[in-house]
Protein backbone atom coordinates (compact mmCIF):
# COMPACT_ATOMS: atom_id res chain seq x y z
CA UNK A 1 30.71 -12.78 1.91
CA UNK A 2 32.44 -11.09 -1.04
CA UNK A 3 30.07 -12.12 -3.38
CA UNK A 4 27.38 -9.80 -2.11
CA UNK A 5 29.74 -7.39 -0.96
CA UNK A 6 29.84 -5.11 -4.14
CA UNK A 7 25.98 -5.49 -4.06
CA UNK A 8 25.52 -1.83 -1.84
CA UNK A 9 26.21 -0.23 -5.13
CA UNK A 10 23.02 -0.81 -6.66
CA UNK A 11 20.87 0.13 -4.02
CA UNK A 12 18.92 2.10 -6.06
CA UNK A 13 18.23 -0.12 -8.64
CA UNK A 14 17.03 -2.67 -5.43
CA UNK A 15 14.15 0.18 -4.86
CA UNK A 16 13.65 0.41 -8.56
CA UNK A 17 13.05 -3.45 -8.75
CA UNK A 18 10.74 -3.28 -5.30
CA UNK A 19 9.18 -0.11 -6.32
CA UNK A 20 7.48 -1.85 -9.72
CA UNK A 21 7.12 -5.24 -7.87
CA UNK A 22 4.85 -3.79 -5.13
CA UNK A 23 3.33 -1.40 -7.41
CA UNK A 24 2.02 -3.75 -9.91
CA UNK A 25 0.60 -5.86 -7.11
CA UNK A 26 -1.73 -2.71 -5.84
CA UNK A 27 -2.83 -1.91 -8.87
CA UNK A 28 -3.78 -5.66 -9.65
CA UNK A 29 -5.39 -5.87 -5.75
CA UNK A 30 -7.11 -2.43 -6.41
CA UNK A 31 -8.72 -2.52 -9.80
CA UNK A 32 -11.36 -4.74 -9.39
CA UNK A 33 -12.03 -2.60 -6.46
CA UNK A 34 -12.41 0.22 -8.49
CA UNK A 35 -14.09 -1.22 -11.43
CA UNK A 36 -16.11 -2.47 -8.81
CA UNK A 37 -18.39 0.63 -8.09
CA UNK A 38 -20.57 1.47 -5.42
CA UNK A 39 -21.93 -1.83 -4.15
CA UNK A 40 -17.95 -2.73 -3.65
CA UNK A 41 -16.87 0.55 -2.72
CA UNK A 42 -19.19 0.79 0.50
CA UNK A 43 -18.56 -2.48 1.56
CA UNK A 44 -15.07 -1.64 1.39
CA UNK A 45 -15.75 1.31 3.59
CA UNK A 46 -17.56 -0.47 6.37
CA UNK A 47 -14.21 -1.31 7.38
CA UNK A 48 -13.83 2.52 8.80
CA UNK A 49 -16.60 1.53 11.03
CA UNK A 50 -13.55 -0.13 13.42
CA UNK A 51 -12.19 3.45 13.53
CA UNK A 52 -15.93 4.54 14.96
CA UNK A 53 -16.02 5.94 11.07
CA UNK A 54 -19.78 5.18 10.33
CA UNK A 55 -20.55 7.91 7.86
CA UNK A 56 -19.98 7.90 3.84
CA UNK A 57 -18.90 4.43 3.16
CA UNK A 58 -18.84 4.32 -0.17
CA UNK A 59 -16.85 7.13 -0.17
CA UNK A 60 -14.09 5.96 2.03
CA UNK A 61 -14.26 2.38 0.13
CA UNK A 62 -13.64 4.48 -3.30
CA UNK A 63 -10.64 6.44 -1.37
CA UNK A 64 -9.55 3.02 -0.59
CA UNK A 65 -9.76 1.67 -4.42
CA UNK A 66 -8.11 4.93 -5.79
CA UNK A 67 -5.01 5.02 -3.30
CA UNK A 68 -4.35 1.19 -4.41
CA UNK A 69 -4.48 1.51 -7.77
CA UNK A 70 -3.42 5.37 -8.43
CA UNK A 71 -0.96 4.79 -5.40
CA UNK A 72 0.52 1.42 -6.87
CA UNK A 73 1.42 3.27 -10.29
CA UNK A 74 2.60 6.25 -8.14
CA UNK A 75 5.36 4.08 -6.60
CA UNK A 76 6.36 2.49 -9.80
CA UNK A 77 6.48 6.26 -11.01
CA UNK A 78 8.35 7.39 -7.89
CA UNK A 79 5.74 10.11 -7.81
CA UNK A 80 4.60 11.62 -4.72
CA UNK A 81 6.78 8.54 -2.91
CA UNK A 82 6.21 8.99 0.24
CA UNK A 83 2.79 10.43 0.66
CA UNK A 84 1.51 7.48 -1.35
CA UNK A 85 3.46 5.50 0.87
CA UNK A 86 1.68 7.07 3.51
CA UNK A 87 -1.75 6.70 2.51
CA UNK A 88 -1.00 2.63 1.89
CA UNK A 89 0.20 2.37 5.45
CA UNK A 90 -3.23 3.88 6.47
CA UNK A 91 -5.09 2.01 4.54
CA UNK A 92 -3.44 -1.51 5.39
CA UNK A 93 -3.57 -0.40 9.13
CA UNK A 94 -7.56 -0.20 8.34
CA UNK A 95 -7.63 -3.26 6.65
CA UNK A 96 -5.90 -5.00 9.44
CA UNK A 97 -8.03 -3.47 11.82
CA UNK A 98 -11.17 -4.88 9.59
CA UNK A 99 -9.87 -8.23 9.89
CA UNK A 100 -8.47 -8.33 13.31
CA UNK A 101 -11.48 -10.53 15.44
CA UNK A 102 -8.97 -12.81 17.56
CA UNK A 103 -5.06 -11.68 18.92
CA UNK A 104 -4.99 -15.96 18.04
CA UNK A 105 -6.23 -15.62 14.63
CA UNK A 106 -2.77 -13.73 13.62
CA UNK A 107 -3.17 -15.16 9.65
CA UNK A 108 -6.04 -13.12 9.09
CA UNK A 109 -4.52 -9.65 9.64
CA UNK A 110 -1.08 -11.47 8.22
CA UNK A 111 -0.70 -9.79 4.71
CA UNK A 112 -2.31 -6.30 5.86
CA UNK A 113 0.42 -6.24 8.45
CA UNK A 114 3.20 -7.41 6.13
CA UNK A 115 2.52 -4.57 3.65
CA UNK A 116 1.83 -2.03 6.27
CA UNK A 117 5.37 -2.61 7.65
CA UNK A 118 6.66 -2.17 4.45
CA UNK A 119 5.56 1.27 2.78
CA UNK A 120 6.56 2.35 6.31
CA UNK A 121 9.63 1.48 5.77
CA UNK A 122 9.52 2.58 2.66
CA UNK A 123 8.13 5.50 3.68
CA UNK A 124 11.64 6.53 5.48
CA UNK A 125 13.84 5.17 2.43
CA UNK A 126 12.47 7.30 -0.32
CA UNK A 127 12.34 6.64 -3.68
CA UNK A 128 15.83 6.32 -5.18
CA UNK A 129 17.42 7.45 -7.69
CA UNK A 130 15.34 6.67 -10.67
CA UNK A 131 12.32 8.06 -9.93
CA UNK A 132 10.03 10.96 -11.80
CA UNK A 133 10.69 13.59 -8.76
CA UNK A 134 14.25 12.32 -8.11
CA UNK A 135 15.16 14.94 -5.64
């Protein structure tokens, strides 16, 4: 249509507009987790225990509060892109794995999936233009 035709000329403002949309919403998912502390934290890392991870929960539960919430202002930043992008694939691949009890029970694992796909995508795309380490 020729109404969205011109629209390939603000591609970079597109990733601006996803970059703080998704952003926001880790921060907002991983605050409480951080605020959370140590009780939170290892529970959080028992999911590892799916990856035969058994050792250090709370630490890997922390590592999983910090990337959301540090990783969610990265990518509004632009900072570091794609190695935060990175670390939120792994960690929604874990939390899809923590869910995962049933191939049948597909809207448990749904949004961990979704947002997996996504900052992998992402991962590929890069930043754009108006970001802190434009390249």
């Amino acid at each position: 249509m020729a109404i969205f035709g011109k629209l390939g000329r603000y591609q970079n403002i597109g990733l601006l507009v996803l970059r703080i949309g998704l952003g926001a919403m880790m921060i907002l998912h991983g605050k409480d987790k951080l605020i959370g502390g140590p009780q939170v934290w290892t529970e959080l890392g028992g999911a590892m225990g799916k990856l035969h991870i058994h050792f250090w929960p709370a630490f890997w539960g922390f590592m999983c509060a910090i990337t959301e919430t540090i990783g969610g202002l990265f990518c509004i930043l632009g900072l570091w892109f794609r190695l935060v992008c990175a670390l939120l694939v792994i960690n929604f691949i874990v939390a899809a794995l923590s869910q995962y009890t049933n191939i049948y029970r597909i809207a448990e694992i749904n949004h961990a999936v979704e947002l997996a796909s996504v900052f992998f995508g992402l991962m590929f795309i890069g930043a754009g233009a108006y970001s802190v380490d434009k390249s």
